[in-house]
Every structure is written in C-alpha cells, then in structure tokens.
Protein backbone atom coordinates (compact mmCIF):
# COMPACT_ATOMS: atom_id res chain seq x y z
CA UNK A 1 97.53 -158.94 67.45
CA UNK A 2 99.06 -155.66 68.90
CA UNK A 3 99.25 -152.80 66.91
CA UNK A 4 102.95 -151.34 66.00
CA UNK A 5 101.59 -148.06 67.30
CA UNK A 6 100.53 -149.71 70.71
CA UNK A 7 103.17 -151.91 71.20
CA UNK A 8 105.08 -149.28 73.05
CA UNK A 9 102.17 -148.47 75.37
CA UNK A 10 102.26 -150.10 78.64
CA UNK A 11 98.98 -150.75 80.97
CA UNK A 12 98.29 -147.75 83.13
CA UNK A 13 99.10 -149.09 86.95
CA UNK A 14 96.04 -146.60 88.20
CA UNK A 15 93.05 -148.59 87.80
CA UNK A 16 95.08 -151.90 88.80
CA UNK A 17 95.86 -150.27 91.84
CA UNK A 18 92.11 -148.85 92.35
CA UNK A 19 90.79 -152.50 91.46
CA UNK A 20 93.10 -154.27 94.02
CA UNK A 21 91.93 -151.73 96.92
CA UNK A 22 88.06 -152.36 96.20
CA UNK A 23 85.96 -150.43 98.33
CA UNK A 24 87.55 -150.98 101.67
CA UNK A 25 87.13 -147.97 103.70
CA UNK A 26 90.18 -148.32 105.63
CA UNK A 27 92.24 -147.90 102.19
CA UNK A 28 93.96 -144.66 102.17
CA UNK A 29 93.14 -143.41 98.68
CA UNK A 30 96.03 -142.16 97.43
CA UNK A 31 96.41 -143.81 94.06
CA UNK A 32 94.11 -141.40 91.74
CA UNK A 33 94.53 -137.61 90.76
CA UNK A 34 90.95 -136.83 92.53
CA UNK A 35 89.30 -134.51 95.24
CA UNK A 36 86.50 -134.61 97.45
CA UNK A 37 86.54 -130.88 97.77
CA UNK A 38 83.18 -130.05 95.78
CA UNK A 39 83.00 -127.89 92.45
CA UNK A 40 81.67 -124.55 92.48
CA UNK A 41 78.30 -124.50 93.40
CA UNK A 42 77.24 -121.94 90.22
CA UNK A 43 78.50 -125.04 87.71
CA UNK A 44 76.20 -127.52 89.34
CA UNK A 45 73.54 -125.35 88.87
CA UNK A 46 74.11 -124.23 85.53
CA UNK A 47 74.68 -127.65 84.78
CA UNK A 48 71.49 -128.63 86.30
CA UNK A 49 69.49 -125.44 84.52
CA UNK A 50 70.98 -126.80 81.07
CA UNK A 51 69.53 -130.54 81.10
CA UNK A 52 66.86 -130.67 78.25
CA UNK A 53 67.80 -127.25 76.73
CA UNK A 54 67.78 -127.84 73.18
CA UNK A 55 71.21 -125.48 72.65
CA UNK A 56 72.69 -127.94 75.12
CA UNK A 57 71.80 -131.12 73.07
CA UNK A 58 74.03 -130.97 70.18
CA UNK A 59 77.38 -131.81 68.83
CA UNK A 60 77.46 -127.88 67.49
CA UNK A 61 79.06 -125.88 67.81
CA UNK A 62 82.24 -128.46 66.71
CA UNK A 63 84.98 -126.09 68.40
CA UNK A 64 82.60 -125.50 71.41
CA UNK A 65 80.06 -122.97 72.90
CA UNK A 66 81.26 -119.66 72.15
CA UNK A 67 80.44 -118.16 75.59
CA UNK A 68 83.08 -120.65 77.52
CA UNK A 69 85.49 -120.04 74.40
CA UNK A 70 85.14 -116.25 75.37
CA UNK A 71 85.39 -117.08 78.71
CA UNK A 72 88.41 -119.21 78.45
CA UNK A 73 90.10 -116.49 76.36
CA UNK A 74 89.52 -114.39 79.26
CA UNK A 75 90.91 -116.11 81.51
CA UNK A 76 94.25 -117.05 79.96
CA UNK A 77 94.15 -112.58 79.18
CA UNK A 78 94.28 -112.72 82.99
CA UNK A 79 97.18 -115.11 83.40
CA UNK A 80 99.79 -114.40 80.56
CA UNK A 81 98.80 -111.17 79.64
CA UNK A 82 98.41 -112.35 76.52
CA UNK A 83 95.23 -111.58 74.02
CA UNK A 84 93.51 -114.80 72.54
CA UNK A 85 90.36 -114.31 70.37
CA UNK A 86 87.99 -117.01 71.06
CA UNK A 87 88.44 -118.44 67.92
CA UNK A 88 91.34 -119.38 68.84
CA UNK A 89 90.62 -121.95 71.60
CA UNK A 90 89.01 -125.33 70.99
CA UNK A 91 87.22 -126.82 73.53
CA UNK A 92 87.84 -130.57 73.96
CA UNK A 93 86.71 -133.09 75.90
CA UNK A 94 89.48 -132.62 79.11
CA UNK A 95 92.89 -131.77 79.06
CA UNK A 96 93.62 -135.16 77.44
CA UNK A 97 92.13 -134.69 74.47
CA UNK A 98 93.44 -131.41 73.82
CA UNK A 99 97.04 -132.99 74.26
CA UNK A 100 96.54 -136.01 71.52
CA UNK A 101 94.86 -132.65 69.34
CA UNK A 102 97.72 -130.54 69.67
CA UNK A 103 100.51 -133.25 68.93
CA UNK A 104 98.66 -134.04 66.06
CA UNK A 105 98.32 -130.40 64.68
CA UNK A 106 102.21 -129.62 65.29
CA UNK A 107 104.05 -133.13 64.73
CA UNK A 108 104.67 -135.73 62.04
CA UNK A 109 106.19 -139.74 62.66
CA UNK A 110 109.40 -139.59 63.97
CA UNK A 111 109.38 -136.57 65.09
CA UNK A 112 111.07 -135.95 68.97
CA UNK A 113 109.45 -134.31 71.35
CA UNK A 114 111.19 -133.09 74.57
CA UNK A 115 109.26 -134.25 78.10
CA UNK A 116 110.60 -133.78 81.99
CA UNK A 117 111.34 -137.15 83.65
CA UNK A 118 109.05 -138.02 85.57
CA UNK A 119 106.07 -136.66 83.83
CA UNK A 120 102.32 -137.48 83.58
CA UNK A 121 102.18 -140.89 81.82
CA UNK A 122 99.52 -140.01 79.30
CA UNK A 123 101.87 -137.31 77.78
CA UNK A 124 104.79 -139.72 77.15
CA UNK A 125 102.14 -142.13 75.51
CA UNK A 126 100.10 -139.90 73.81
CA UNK A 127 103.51 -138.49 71.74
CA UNK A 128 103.79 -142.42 70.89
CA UNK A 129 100.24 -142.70 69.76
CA UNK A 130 100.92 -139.49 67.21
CA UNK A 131 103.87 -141.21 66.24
CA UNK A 132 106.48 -138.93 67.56
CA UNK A 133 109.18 -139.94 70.00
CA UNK A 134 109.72 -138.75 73.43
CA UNK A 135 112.88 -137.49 74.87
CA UNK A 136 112.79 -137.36 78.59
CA UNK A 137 114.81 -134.71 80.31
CA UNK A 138 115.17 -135.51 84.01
CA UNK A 139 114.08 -133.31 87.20
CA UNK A 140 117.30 -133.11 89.83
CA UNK A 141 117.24 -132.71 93.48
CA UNK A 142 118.75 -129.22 94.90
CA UNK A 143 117.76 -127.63 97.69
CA UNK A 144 114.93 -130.45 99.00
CA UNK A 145 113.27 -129.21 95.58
CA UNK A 146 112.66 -130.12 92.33
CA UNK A 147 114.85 -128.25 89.30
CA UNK A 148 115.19 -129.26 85.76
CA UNK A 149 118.38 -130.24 84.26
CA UNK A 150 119.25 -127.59 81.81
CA UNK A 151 122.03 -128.79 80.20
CA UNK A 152 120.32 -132.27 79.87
CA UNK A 153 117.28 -130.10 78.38
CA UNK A 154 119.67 -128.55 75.93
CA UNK A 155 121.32 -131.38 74.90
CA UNK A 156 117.84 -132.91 74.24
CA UNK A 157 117.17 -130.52 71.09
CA UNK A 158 118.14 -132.15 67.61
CA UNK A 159 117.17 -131.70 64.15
CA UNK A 160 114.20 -133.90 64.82
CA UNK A 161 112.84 -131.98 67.47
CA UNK A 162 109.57 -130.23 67.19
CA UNK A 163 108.05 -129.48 70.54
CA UNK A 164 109.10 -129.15 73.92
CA UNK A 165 105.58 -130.98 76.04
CA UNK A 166 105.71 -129.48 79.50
CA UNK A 167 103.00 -129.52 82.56
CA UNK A 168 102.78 -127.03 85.44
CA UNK A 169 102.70 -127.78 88.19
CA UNK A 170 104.24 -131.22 86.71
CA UNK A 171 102.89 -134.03 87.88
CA UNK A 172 103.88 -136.82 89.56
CA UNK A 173 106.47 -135.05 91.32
CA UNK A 174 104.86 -131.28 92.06
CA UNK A 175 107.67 -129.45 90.85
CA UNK A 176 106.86 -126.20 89.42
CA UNK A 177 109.50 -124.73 86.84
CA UNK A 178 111.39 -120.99 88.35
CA UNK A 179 111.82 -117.79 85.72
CA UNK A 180 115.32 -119.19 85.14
CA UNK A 181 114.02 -122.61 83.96
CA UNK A 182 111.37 -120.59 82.21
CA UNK A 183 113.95 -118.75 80.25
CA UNK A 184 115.62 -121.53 78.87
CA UNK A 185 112.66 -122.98 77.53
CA UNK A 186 112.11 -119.48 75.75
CA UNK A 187 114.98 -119.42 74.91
CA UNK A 188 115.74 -122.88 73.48
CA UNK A 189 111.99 -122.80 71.38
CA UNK A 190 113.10 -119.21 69.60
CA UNK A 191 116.44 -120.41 68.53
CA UNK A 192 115.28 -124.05 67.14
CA UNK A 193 111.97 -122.70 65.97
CA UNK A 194 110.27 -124.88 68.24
CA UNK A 195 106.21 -125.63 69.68
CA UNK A 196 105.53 -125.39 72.90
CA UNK A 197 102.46 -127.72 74.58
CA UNK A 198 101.50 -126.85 77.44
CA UNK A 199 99.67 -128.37 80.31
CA UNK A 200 98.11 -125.99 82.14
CA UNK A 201 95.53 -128.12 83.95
CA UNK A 202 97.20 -127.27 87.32
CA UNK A 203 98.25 -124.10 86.76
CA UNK A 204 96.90 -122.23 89.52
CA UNK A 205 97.29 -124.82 92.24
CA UNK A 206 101.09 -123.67 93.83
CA UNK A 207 102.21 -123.63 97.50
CA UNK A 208 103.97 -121.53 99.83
CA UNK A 209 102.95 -118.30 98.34
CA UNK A 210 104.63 -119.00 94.43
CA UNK A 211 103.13 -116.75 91.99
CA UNK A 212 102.02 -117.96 88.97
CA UNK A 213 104.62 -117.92 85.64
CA UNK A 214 102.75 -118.43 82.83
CA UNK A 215 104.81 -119.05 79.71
CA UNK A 216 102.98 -117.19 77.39
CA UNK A 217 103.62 -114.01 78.98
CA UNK A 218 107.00 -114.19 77.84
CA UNK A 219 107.72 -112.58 74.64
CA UNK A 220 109.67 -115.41 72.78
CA UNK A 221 106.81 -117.52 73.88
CA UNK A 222 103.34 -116.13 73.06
CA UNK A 223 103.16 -116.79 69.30
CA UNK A 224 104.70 -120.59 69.71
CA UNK A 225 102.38 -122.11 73.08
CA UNK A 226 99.61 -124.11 73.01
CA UNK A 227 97.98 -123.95 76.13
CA UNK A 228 96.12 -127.35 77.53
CA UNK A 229 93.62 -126.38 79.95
CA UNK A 230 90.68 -127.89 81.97
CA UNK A 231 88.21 -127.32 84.84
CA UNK A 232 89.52 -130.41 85.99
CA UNK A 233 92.08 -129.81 88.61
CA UNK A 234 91.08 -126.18 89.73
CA UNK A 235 87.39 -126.34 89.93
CA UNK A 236 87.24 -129.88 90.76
CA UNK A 237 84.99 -130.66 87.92
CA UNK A 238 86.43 -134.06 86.68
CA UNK A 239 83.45 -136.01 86.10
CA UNK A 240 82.37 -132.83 83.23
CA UNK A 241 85.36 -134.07 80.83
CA UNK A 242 85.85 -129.79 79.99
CA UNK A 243 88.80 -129.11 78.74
CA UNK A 244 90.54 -126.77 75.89
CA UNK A 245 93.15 -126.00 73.32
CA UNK A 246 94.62 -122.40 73.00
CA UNK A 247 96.82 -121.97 70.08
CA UNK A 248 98.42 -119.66 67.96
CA UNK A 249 96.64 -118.01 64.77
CA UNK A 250 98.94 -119.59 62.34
CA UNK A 251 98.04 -123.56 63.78
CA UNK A 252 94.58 -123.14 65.53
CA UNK A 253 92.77 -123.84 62.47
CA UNK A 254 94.61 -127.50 62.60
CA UNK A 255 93.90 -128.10 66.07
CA UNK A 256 90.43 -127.90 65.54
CA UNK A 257 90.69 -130.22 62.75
CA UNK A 258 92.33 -132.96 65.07
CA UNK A 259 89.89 -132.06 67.21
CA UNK A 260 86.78 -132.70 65.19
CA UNK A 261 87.83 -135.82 63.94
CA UNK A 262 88.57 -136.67 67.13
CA UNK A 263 86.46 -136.12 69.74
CA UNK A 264 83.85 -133.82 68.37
CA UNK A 265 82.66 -131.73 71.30
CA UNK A 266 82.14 -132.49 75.32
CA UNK A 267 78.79 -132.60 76.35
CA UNK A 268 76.58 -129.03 76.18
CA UNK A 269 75.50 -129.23 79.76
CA UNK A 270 79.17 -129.57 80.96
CA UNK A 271 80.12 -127.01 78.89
CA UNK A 272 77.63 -124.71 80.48
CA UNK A 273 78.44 -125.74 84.19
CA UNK A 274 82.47 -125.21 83.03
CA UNK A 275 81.70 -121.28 81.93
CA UNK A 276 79.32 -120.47 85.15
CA UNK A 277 83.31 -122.45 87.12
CA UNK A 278 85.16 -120.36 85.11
CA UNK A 279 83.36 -116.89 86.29
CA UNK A 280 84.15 -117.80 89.79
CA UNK A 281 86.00 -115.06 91.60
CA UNK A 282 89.56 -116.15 92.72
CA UNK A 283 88.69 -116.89 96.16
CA UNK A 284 86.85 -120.11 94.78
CA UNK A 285 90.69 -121.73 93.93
CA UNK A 286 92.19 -119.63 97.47
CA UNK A 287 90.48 -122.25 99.49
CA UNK A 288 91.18 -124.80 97.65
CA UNK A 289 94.80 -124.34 97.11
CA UNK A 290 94.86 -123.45 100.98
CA UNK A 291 93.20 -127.27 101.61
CA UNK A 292 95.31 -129.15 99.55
CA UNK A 293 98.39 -127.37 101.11
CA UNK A 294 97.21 -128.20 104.81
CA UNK A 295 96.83 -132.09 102.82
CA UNK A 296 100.50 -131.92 101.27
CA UNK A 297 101.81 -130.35 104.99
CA UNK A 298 100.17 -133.15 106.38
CA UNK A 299 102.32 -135.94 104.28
CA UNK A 300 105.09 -134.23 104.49
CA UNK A 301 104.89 -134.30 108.61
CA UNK A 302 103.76 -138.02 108.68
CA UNK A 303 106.36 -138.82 106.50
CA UNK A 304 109.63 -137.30 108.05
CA UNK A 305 112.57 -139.06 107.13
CA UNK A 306 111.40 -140.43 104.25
CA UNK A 307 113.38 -139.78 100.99
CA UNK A 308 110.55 -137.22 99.28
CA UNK A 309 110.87 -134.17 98.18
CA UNK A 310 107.50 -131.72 99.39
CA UNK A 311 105.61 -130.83 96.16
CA UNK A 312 105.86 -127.31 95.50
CA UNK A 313 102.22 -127.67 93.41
CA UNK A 314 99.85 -130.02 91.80
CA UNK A 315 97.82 -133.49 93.69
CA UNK A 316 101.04 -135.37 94.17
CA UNK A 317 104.01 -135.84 95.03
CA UNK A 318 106.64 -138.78 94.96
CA UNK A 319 108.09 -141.27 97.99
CA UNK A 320 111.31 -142.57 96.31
CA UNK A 321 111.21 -146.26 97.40
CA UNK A 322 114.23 -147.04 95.31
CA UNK A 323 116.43 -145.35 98.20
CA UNK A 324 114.57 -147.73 100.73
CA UNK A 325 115.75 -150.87 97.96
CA UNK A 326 112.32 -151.30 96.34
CA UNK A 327 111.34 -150.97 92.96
CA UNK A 328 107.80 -149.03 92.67
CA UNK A 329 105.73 -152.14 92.14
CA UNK A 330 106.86 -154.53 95.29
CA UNK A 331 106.64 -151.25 97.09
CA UNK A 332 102.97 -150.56 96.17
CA UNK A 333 102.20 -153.87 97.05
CA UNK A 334 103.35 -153.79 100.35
CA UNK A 335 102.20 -150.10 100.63
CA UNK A 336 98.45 -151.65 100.30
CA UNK A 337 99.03 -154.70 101.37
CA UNK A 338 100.55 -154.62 104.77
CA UNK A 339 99.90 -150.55 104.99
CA UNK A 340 96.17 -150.42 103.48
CA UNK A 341 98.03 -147.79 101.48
CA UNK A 342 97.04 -147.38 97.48
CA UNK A 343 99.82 -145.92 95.48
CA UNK A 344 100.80 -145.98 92.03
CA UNK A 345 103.54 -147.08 90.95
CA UNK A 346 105.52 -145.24 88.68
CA UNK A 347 107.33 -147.88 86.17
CA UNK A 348 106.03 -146.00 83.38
CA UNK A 349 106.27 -142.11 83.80
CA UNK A 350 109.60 -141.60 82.99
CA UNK A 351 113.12 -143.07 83.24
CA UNK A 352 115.82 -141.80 85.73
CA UNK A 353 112.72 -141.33 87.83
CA UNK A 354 110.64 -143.74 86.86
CA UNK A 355 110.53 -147.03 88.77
CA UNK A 356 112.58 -146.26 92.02
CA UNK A 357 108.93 -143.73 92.99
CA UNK A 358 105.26 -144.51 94.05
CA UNK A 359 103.00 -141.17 93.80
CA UNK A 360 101.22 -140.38 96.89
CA UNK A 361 98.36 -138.21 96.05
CA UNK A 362 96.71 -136.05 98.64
CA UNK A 363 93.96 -134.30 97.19
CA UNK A 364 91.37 -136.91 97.65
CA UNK A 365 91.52 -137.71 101.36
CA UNK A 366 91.51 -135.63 104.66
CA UNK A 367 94.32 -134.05 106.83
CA UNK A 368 92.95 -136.50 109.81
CA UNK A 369 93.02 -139.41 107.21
CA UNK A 370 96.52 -138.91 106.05
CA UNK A 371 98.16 -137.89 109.81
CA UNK A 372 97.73 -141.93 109.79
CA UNK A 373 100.07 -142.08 106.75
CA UNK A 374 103.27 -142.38 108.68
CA UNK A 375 102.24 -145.81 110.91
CA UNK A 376 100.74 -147.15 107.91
CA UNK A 377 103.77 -146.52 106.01
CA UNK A 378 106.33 -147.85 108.59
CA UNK A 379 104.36 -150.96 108.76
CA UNK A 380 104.72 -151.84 104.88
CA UNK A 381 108.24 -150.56 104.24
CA UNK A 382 109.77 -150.12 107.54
C-alpha cells in the first residue's frame, strides 16, 4: 500500500520515454537533461589521481572535503558578491539532494511553498515529500519570451508561506528571471520574512549575451538564500553526483543535519574531480554556453512556426502541443513514434503549463542531428 506522503507523487515520464526509445540510433535524444560535450579534462584526471587514496575513501568529512567547500565559497564570492565561509556550504550528493536538505532545514507539514509553473518536476515533488505544499505561480508569454506573473506571484504569499523555490535558468521552459522580476522576489521575501531556495545548477548557462543576476547579490536577499548548486549542468559532470548547499549562518547548521541523515557525503573521488572543474578558468563554460546556443538556434530554425518560445537559458525548452490540439502524452507518442522523436511529456511539471508542452532538450545531440528536427516533427504532428 501507497504511502500518504507518496500518494501525491506521480511516475516521472523521463525514463518511460528513454525505455520506449531503446537504443535506436535514429532516435533523436531529446528526452533527458544530458550532454555529450565532455567535462573538463583537469576533473577526469583528478578524479583518476584520487582512486585508492585513502583521504578519498571515506564518508568524512560528513559536510564534505574542505578544499571544494572553499572552492565553492569562492565561487559563489565571484557571482553574488557575496562572502560565504566554507562552513557554510554542505556538499551533497547533486543538486537534488541539496533541494530535499534545504526544504527540510527551513519548512514544517503544511507549510506552502511558492514554485514558477512550469518548473523542474523534482522541485514540486520534493516540497510534497517534506510535507509542504506547493503553490505554482505561472510563467506568461510577452514579447516571444518568458516573464513571471507578478501579481499571480504576489497573490501566492499567505500566512502559510515559508519559501519562495526558484531555478535559474528555470527549467523546462529556459526562461531566465529580469532585475524587475528579481526585485519582487526581494522584495516580497523581506516583507513576509520569507526563505529563498535556490537552484543554481544552471546558473551560468544564458544566451544572447544576458549577464548573470544572481540573487544573493541583492541586499534584501543575501542573509535569506540558499543556494543549490552542482557541477552538473556547467561542467558536464553528471555521472559525479557533486552538488552543494549554501546557506545562511543562522540555518546552515540544520542543513547539514538534513544532510547527514540523509545522504551522508558523495563519493571522495568525485569530490576531488568537482574542485580541480571548479578551478577551471571561465573560458571552460564560454564554449560550452556558445555550443548549446548554436544547439538551441538550431531548434529554433527547424522549428519555425511552431508555437515555442526560444529558451533564453538552461538544456530545454518547451513545444506547446496543446495549441496544435494535443495533450503532452499523445503528442510524445507520436513525436517518437511516427517522428523517431523522444520527448517528455510534461503532465506533471506544473499546471497552466503543464500538460499542453513536451520539453525538447538540446544539449545532448548535435546541430547536424537536430537540423533534422523540423521533417521529423512535421511527420508526427503535422
């Protein structure tokens, strides 16, 4: 028998998707947040050089090696602007686990906490699994982008609220939040005396020349963030399961008590390869943002006339299927059925823009791959 806490969790459409395609080769591969661009070469090798090093064989320390700690704190110095002792940052096993950790440390049941609509699936379910509830503020259209409702967002703050849960770049859809959206986030967290989680794991990956608005450099913000990072996304490390917690003083301590309990620590020689990654200079993430771009541009050409708005940032972004008359899960079996197309469906991440979307992710196949997107998709859907 189900459990009351996962009765509200649905099956995540991913790995159905991924099972259906097999291993065809002629299956576009557009279902999973991956890359074939390689990590660094430096965190292969230190990687490498830590296997059967007896400092790399051990659960300690619990809250993670203190050199990627320092680094880490280093690099979100560079970001925000902000100063964050290592002590401060817990390093977890991914980006996941640091979310379940920090809605643990800063929520109780029935607590609400605020999410953008769509957002990543495993944020809406992990609030459920720390027995808060989510309240989904929706992403409009304006200007062929991506902008968050506002007055939806503002309206979404009660007397049960605790955190607002945000990712940037957000994924599914790519959009990437402005200084004014910025500012009322600041603005509502000061006045409600609210958390902020964020999900930072794409951070750094933006398009078309956007700079980089991290929300701890803002003064109302800095003291009430906790930053979810990973060298997932931006060095391409996904199979090293690296990821952290940066928190405030005042709830760091609890954090790492979620943590422990938790997970315990990721593996030593990842956590050496992800501190060689994270001592890359910035070119390392240049090219790679420059790749992915010349992937999105690609879509985005094959694709013309579609309803879809570009991604501004991120792996993905979203072909609204709803407008063609399709819910997301006859269109992603058409998509790979009659297109040799895999694409998730999108039932589950959120509600206004939930099920009329399929994510097309571009990160994980080439430009000459995905020029064939366009016939492939006109075949399935028309």
């Amino acid at each position: 028998m189900t459990s009351r806490r996962l009765s509200a969790l649905p099956g995540f459409s991913i790995d159905r998707v991924a099972a259906a395609a097999g291993d065809d080769p002629e299956v576009l591969r557009l279902e999973n947040l991956d890359t074939d661009l390689a990590p660094p070469a430096s965190a292969v090798a230190a990687t490498r050089d830590a296997v059967g090093r007896d400092e790399h064989n051990s659960y300690l320390p619990f809250t993670g090696q203190q050199a990627l700690r320092e680094r880490i704190a280093e690099r979100l110095h560079e970001r925000s602007g902000h100063r964050w002792a290592p002590e401060q940052v817990v390093v977890t096993c991914g980006a996941t686990e640091g979310m379940l950790d920090a809605l643990l440390a800063v929520t109780d049941p029935g607590d609400e906490v605020v999410l953008t609509d769509p957002t990543y699936a495993g944020m809406i379910y992990r609030t459920h699994l720390a027995g808060a509830l989510p309240r989904l503020v929706p992403f409009c259209e304006l200007n062929a982008a991506w902008r968050l409702d506002l007055d939806a967002l503002e309206a979404a703050v009660g007397a049960r609220t605790r955190a607002l849960f945000l990712m940037n770049p957000s994924m599914p859809s790519g959009a990437v939040l402005d200084d004014a959206e910025w500012a009322a986030v600041e603005e509502l967290c000061t006045r409600h005396d609210l958390w902020l989680i964020y999900d930072a794991a794409m951070e750094g990956i933006l398009f078309d020349g956007r700079p980089l608005l991290h929300p701890a450099s803002r003064p109302g913000l800095a003291e009430r963030t906790l930053v979810c990072g990973s060298v997932s996304k931006e060095q391409r490390m996904i199979g090293w399961r690296v990821g952290w917690v940066a928190a405030p003083e005042r709830i760091a301590a609890d954090v790492a008590r979620a943590h422990i309990y938790n997970v315990v620590t990721p593996p030593g020689i990842s956590q050496a390869g992800a501190a060689a990654a994270l001592a890359e200079p910035p070119e390392d993430l240049v090219a790679a943002v420059a790749e992915w771009q010349r992937r999105r541009d690609a879509v985005i050409r094959a694709l013309d006339g579609y309803p879809m708005i570009p991604a501004a940032g991120g792996w993905s972004q979203l072909l609204d299927v709803g407008a063609l008359g399709l819910d997301s899960f006859t269109a992603s079996e058409r998509l790979l059925e009659h297109g040799k197309v895999a694409a998730t469906p999108m039932r589950d991440w959120g509600e206004a823009n939930g099920d009329r979307f399929v994510r097309l992710v571009f990160s994980n196949e080439p430009v000459e791959r995905l020029e064939e997107l366009g016939e492939r998709v006109r075949r399935a859907l028309g």
